[in-house]
Protein backbone atom coordinates (compact mmCIF):
# COMPACT_ATOMS: atom_id res chain seq x y z
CA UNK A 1 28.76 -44.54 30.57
CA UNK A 2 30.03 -44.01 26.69
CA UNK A 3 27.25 -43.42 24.44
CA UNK A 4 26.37 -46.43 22.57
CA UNK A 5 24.20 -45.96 19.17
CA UNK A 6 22.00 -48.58 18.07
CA UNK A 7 21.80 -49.50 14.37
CA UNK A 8 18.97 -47.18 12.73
CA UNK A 9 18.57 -48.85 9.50
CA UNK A 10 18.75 -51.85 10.90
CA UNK A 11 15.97 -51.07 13.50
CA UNK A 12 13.93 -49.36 10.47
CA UNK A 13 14.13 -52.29 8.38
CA UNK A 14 12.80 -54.09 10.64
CA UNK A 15 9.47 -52.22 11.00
CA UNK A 16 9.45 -52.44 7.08
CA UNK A 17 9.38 -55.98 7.02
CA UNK A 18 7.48 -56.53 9.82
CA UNK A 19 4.89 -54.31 8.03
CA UNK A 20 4.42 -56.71 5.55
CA UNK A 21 2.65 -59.38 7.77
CA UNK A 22 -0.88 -58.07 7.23
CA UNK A 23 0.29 -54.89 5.64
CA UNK A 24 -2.68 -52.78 3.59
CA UNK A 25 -3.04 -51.11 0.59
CA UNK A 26 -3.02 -47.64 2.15
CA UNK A 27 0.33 -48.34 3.86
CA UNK A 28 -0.73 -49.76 7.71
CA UNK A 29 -1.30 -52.81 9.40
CA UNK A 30 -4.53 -55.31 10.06
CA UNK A 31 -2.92 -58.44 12.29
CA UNK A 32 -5.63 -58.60 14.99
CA UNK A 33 -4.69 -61.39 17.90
CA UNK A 34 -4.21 -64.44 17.55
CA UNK A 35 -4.46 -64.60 13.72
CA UNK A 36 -2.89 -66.53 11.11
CA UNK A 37 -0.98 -63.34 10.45
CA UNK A 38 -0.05 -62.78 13.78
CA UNK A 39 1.21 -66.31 14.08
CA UNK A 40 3.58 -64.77 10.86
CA UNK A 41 4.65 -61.95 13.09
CA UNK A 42 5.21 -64.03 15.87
CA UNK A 43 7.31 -66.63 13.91
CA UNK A 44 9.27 -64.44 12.22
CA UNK A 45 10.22 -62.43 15.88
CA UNK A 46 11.22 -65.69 17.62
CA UNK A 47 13.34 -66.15 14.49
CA UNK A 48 15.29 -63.31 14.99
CA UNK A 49 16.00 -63.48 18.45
CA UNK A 50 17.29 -66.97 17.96
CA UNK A 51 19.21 -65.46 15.24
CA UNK A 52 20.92 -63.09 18.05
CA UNK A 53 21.76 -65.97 20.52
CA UNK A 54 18.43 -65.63 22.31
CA UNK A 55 16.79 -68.34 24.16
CA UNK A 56 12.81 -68.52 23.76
CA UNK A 57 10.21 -69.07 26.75
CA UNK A 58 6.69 -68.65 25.98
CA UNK A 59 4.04 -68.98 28.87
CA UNK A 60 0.27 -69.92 28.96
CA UNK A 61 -1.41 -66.59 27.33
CA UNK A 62 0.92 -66.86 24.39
CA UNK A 63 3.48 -64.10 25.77
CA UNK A 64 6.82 -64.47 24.31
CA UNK A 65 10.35 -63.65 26.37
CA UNK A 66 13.72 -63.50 23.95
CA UNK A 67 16.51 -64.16 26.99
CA UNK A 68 20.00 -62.95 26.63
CA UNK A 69 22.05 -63.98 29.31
CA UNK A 70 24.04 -61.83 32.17
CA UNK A 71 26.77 -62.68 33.45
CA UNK A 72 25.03 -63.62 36.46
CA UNK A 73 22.06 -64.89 34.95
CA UNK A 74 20.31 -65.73 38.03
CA UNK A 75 19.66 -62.45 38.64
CA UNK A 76 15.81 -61.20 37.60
CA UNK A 77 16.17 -59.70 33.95
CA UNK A 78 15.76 -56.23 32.62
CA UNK A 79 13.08 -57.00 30.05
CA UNK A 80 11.67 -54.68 26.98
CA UNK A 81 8.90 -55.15 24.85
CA UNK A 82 5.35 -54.53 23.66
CA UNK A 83 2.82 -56.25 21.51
CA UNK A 84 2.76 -57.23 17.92
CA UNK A 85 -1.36 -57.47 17.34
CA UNK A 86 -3.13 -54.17 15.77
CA UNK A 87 -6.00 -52.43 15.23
CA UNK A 88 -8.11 -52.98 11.79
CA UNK A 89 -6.70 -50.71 10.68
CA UNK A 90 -3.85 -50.28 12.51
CA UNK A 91 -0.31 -49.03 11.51
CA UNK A 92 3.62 -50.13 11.63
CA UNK A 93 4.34 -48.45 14.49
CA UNK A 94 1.85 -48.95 17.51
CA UNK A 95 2.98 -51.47 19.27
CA UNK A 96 5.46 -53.41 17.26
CA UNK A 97 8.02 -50.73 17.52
CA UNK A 98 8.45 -51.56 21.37
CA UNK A 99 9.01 -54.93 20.77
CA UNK A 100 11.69 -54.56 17.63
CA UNK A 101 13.75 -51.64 19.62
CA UNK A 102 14.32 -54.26 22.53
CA UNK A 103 15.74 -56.50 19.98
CA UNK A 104 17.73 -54.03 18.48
CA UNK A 105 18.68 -53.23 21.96
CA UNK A 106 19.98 -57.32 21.86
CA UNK A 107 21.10 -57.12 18.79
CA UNK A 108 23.68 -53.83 19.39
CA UNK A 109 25.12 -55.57 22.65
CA UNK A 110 26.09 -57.95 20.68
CA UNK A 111 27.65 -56.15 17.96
CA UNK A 112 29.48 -54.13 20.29
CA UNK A 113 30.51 -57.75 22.68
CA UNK A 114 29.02 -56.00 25.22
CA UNK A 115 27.56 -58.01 28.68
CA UNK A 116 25.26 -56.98 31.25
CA UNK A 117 25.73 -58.41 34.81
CA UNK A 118 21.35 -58.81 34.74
CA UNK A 119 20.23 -60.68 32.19
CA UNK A 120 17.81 -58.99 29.16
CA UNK A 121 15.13 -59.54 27.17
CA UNK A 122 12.63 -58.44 24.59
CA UNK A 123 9.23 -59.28 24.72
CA UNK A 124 5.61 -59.49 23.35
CA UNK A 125 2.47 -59.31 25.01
CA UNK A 126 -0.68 -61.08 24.22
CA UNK A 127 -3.73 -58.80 22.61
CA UNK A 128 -3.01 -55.44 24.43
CA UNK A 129 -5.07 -54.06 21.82
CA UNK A 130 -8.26 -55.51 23.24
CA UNK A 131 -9.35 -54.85 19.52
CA UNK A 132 -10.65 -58.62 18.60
CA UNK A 133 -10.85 -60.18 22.30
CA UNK A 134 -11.92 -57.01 24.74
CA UNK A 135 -10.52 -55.82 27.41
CA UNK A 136 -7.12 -54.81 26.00
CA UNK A 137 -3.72 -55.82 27.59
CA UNK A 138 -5.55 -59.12 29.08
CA UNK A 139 -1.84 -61.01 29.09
CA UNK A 140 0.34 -58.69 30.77
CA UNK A 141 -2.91 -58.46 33.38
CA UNK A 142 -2.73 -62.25 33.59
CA UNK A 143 1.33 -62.01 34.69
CA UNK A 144 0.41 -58.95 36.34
CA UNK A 145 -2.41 -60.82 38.69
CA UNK A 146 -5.30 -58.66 37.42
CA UNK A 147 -6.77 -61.06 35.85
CA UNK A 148 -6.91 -64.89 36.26
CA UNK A 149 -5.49 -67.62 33.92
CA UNK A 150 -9.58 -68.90 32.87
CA UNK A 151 -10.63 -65.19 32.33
CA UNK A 152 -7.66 -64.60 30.08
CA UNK A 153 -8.10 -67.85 27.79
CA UNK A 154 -11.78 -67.35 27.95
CA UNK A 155 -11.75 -63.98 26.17
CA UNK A 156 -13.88 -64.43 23.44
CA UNK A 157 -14.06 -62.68 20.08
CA UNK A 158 -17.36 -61.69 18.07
CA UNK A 159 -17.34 -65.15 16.74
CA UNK A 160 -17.25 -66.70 20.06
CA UNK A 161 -13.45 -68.05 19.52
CA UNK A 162 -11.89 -68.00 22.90
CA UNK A 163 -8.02 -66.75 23.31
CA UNK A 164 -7.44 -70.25 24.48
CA UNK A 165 -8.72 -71.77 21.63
CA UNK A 166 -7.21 -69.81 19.12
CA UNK A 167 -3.84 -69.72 21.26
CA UNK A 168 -3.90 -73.27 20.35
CA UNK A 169 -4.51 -73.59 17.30
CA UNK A 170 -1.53 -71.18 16.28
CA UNK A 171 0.69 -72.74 18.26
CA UNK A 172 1.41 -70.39 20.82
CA UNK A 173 -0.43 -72.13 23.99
CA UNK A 174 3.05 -72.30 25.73
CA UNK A 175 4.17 -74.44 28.38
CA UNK A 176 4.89 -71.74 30.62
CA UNK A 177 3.59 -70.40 34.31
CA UNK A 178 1.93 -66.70 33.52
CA UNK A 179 3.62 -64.29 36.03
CA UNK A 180 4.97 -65.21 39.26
CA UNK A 181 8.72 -64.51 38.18
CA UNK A 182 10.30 -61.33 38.82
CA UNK A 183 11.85 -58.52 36.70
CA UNK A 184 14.66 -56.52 37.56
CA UNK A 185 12.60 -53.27 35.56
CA UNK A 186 10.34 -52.88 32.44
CA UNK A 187 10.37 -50.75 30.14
CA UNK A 188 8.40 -49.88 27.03
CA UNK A 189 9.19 -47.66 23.72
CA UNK A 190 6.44 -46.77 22.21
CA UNK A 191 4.99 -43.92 19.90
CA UNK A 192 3.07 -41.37 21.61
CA UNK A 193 -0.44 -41.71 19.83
CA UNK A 194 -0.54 -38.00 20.11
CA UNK A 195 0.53 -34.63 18.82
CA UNK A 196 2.05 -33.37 22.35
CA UNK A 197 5.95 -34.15 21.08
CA UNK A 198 5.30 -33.26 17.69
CA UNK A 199 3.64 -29.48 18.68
CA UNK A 200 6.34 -29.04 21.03
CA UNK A 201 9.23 -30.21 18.93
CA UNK A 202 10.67 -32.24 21.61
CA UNK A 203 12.39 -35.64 20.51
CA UNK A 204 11.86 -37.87 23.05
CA UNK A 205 8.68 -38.78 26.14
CA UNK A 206 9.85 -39.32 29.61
CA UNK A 207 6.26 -40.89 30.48
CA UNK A 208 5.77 -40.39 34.41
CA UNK A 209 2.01 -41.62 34.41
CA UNK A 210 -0.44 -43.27 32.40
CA UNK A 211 -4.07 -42.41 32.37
CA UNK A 212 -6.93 -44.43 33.95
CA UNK A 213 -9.56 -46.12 31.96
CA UNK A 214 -13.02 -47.30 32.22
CA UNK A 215 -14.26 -49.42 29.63
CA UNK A 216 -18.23 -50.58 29.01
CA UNK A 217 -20.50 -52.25 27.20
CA UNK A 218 -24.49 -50.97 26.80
CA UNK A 219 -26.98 -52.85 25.38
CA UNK A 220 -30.58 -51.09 24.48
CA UNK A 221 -33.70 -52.87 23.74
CA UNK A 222 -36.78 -50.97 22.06
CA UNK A 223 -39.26 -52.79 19.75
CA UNK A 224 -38.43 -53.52 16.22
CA UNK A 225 -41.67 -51.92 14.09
CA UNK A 226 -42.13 -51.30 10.41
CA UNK A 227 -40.91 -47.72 9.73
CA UNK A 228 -43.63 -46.79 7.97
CA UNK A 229 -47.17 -47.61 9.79
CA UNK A 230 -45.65 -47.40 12.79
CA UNK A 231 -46.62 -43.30 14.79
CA UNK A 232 -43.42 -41.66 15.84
CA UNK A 233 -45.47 -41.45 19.41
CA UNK A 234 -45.12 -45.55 19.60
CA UNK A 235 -41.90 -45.99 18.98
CA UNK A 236 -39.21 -47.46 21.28
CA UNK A 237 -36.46 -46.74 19.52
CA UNK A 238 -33.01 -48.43 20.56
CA UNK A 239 -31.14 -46.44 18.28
CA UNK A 240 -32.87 -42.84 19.29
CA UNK A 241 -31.80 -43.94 22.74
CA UNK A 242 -27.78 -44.70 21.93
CA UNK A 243 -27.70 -41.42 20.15
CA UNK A 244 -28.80 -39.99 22.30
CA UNK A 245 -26.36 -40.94 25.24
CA UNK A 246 -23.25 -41.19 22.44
CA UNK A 247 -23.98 -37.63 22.19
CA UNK A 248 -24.03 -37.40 26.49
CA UNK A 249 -20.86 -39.43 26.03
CA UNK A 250 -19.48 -36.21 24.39
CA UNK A 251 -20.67 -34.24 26.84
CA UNK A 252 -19.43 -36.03 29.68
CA UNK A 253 -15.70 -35.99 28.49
CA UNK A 254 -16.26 -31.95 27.21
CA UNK A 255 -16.97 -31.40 30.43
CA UNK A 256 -13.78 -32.75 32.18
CA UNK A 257 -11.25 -31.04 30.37
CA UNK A 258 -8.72 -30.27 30.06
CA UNK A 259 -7.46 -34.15 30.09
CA UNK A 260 -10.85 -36.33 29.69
CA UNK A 261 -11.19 -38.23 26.93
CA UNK A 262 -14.20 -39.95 25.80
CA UNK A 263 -15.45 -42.09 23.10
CA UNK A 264 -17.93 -44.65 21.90
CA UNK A 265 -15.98 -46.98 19.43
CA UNK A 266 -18.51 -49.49 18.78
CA UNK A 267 -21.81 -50.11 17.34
CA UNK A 268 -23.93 -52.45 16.25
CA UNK A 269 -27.45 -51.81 15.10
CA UNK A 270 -30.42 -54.79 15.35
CA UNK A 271 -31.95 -55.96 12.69
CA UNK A 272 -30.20 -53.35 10.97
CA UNK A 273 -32.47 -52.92 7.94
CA UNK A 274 -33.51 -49.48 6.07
CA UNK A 275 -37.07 -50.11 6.92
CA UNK A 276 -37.28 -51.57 10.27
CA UNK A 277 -37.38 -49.39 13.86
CA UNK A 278 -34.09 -50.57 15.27
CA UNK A 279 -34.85 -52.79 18.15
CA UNK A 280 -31.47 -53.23 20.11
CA UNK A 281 -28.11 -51.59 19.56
CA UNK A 282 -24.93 -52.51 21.23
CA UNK A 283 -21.83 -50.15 22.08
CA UNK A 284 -19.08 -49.50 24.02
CA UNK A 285 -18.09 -46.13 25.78
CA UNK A 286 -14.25 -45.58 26.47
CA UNK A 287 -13.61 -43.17 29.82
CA UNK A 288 -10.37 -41.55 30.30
CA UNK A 289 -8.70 -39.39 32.52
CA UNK A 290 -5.38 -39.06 34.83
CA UNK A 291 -7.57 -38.63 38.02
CA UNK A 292 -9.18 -41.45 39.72
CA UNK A 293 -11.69 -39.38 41.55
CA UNK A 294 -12.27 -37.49 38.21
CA UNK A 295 -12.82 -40.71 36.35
CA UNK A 296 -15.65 -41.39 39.31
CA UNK A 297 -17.09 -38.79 38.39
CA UNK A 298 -17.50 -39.33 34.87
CA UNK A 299 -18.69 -43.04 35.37
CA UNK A 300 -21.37 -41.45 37.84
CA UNK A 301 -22.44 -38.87 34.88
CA UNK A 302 -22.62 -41.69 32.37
CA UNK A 303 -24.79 -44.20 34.94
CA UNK A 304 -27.55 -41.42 35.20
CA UNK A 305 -27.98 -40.03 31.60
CA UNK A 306 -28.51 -43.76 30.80
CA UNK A 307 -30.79 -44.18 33.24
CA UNK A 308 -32.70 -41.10 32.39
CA UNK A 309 -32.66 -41.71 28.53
CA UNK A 310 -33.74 -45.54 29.17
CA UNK A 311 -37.08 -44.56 31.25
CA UNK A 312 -37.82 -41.20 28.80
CA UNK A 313 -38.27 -43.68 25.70
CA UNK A 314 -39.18 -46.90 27.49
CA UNK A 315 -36.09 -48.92 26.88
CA UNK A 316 -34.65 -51.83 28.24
CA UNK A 317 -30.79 -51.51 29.56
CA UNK A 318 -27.96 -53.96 29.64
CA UNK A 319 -25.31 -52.03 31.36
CA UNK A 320 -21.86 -52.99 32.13
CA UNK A 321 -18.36 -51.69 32.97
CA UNK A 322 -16.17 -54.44 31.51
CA UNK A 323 -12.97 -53.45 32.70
CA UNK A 324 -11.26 -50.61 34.79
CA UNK A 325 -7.57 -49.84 35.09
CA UNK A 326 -6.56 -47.19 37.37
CA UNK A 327 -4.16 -44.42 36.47
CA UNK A 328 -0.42 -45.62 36.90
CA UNK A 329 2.25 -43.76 38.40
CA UNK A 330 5.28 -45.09 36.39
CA UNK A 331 9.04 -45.88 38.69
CA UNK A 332 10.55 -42.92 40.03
CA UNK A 333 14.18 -44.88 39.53
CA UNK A 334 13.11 -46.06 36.06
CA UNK A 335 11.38 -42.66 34.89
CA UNK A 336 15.16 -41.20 35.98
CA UNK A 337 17.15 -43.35 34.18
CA UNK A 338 15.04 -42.49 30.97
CA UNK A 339 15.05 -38.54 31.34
CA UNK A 340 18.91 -38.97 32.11
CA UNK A 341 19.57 -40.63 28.92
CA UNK A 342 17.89 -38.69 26.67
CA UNK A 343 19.62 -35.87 28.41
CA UNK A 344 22.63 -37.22 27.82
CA UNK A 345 21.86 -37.75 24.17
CA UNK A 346 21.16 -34.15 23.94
CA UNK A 347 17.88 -35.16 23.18
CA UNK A 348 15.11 -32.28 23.25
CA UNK A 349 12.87 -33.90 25.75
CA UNK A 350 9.50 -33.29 28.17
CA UNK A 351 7.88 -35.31 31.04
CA UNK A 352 4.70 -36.26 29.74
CA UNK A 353 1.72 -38.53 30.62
CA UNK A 354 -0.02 -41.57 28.40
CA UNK A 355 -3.23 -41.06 27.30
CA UNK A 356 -3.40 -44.72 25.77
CA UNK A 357 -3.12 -48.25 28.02
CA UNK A 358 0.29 -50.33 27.69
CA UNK A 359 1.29 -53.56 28.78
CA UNK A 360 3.55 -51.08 30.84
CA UNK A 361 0.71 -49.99 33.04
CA UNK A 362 -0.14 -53.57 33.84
CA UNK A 363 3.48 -54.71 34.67
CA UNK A 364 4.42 -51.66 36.79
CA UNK A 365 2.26 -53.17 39.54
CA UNK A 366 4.99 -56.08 39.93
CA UNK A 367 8.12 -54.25 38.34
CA UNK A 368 9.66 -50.92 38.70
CA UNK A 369 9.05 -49.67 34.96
CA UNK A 370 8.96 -46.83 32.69
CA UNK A 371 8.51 -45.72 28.96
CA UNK A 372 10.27 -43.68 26.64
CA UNK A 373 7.71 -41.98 24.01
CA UNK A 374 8.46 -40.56 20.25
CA UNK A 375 6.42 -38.31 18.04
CA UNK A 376 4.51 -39.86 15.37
CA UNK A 377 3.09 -38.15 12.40
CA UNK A 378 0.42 -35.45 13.51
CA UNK A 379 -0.33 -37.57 16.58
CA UNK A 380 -1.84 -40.46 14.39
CA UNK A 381 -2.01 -43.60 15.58
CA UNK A 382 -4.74 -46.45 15.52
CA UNK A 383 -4.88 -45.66 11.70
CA UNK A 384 -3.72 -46.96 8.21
CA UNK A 385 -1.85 -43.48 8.63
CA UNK A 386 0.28 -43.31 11.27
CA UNK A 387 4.00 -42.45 10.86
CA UNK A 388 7.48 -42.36 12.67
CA UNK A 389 10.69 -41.16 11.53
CA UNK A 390 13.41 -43.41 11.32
CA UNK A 391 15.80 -40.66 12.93
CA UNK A 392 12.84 -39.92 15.77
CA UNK A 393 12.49 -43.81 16.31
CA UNK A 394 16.28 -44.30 16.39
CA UNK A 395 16.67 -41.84 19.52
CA UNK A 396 13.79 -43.50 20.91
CA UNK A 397 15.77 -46.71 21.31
CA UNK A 398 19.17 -45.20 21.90
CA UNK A 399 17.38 -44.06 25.22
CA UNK A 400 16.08 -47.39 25.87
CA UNK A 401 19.69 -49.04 25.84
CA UNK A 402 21.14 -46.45 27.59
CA UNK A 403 18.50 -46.66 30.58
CA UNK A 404 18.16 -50.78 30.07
CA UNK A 405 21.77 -51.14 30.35
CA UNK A 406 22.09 -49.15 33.63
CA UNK A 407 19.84 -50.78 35.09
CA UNK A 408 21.00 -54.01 34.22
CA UNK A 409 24.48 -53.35 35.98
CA UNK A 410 23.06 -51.77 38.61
């Protein structure tokens, strides 16, 4: 097939605009779920696509699916995309960039008149982050069958505001069945979140895999005490007892190397004062690794420091795993068409696996689907920070019509 080029200052214009919505004074992105500004980004997305002949379905969790006809459109469709919702302070790539190179996928077939006998679209998934209503990627697990319709819309924030109720109140409580159609492939641009490209020099990510991930929640309870009267030899200290398993947490992940990865995100001290013997403290621990039995392990190690910490200092324990997605091998077929493309860009290029959750890892358990990684900026992401180039991001999405195009006449 010729090479077709997509439009890079088109596609990088884009990003800059979509920036905007919830854009920060250090240069990122806040636009958690299912916010006023991510009923912006969402508005101005669906605007687009119409603007490129697309016709808009939107389904029960909010998820959003631009469809360009095929010329035989009753064929499943080959459908791109990724999320538009960010960390706190998140940046103008994560994410977003997946969803804006499948339009600019669209938007190039048209330029060019060009059909595809499948059908195509671009899409965005509902909170992948997981940032403001936990677990992450809860709507592309809703389509996917992970998760049911009630546990989705029940998701609540710290406020107690459900996904359902805030899905309605944006506007974006659609009409449509969650899941239950099928897709001819999926696949997913994305940054890599890491240094790996960057170190290496290589342009493009032919992701093969995706790490597992084990998510929980802890909650200590102690005995809140004045800090002064009270004998260090009485104390049941909550927050002695995270710190000391956040620093086990460490541990845990040191000790599976060379791909573990673990972290504790979240923390919330009770009553929080300068003067008073924390009580209770709440946080999360983040497990991940490549290797389901290796992930076992680490969930094992984690279940009996906390024990042993809890009965040491006489604490109370609140201990759950609140979600647990295994590692994903990604579409031989898919994975193919990707490292053929950017081989026949003359794209410098590596296999590689994700060390971050996509909507991608959800929907490859009811579509053959792949991703196509680029570097970002010293492997920043999930900060005000992160960076792409335009040229890097460009190639990124040349690959992704190349490999979305195949498949589509396939």
């Amino acid at each position: 097939m010729q090479k077709t080029m997509i439009n890079q200052q088109r596609l990088w214009q884009s990003l800059m605009d979509m920036g905007e919505i919830g854009g920060t004074e250090k240069g990122g992105v806040c636009r958690l779920a299912l916010t006023d500004l991510d009923k912006q980004a969402r508005d101005l997305f669906v605007q687009w696509c119409k603007d490129a002949g697309c016709t808009i379905r939107i389904d029960k969790m909010g998820n959003i699916f631009a469809h360009r006809a095929g010329l035989d459109d009753s064929l499943p469709p080959v459908v791109m995309g990724s999320h538009l919702d960010t960390q706190p302070t998140g940046g103008k790539f994560d994410g977003i960039y997946g969803v804006l190179a499948g339009l600019e996928v669209i938007r190039t077939l048209n330029d060019k008149g060009m059909e595809t006998r499948a059908p195509i679209e671009a899409s965005v998934w509902t909170n992948e982050e997981g940032s403001r209503f936990p677990p992450a990627m809860v709507a592309s697990g809703v389509f996917a069958g992970v998760f049911e319709l009630d546990y989705g819309l029940s998701r609540a924030d710290l406020d107690g505001k459900t996904m359902g109720q805030e899905l309605e109140r944006i506007g974006y409580n659609g009409p449509d069945d969650v899941g239950g159609r099928p897709f001819k492939a999926f696949f997913e641009a994305h940054i890599e979140q890491g240094p790996i490209l960057e170190d290496e020099k290589k342009q493009i990510g032919v992701v093969t895999d995706a790490q597992g991930q084990r998510w929980y929640e802890i909650t200590l309870t102690g005995q809140e005490s004045h800090a002064g009267p009270t004998p260090m030899s009485r104390r049941r200290d909550a927050l002695v007892g995270a710190a000391r398993l956040i620093d086990q947490v460490n541990k845990i992940g040191l000790a599976h190397q060379p791909n573990a990865c673990a972290t504790v995100g979240l923390l919330q001290v009770f009553p929080n004062s300068r003067n008073v013997i924390p009580g209770q403290v709440f946080f999360t621990v983040d497990f991940r690794h490549p290797d389901a039995d290796v992930l076992a392990k680490m969930d094992q190690a984690l279940r009996e420091t906390a024990d042993s910490v809890t009965t040491e200092l006489g604490l109370e324990m609140a201990f759950e795993q609140i979600w647990y997605s295994p590692p994903v091998p990604f579409d031989t077929d898919c994975v193919a068409l990707v490292r053929q493309a950017a081989t026949d860009f003359g794209y410098s290029h590596r296999d590689i696996v994700s060390g971050a959750g996509h909507d991608a890892c959800y929907i490859s358990r009811v579509a053959p689907t792949a991703m196509v990684f680029v570097p970002c900026e010293n492997g920043i992401s999930h900060n005000e920070a992160e960076n792409a180039t335009p040229e890097d991001l460009a190639a990124g999405c040349n690959v992704l019509f190349q490999a979305v195009v195949e498949r589509a006449n396939s």
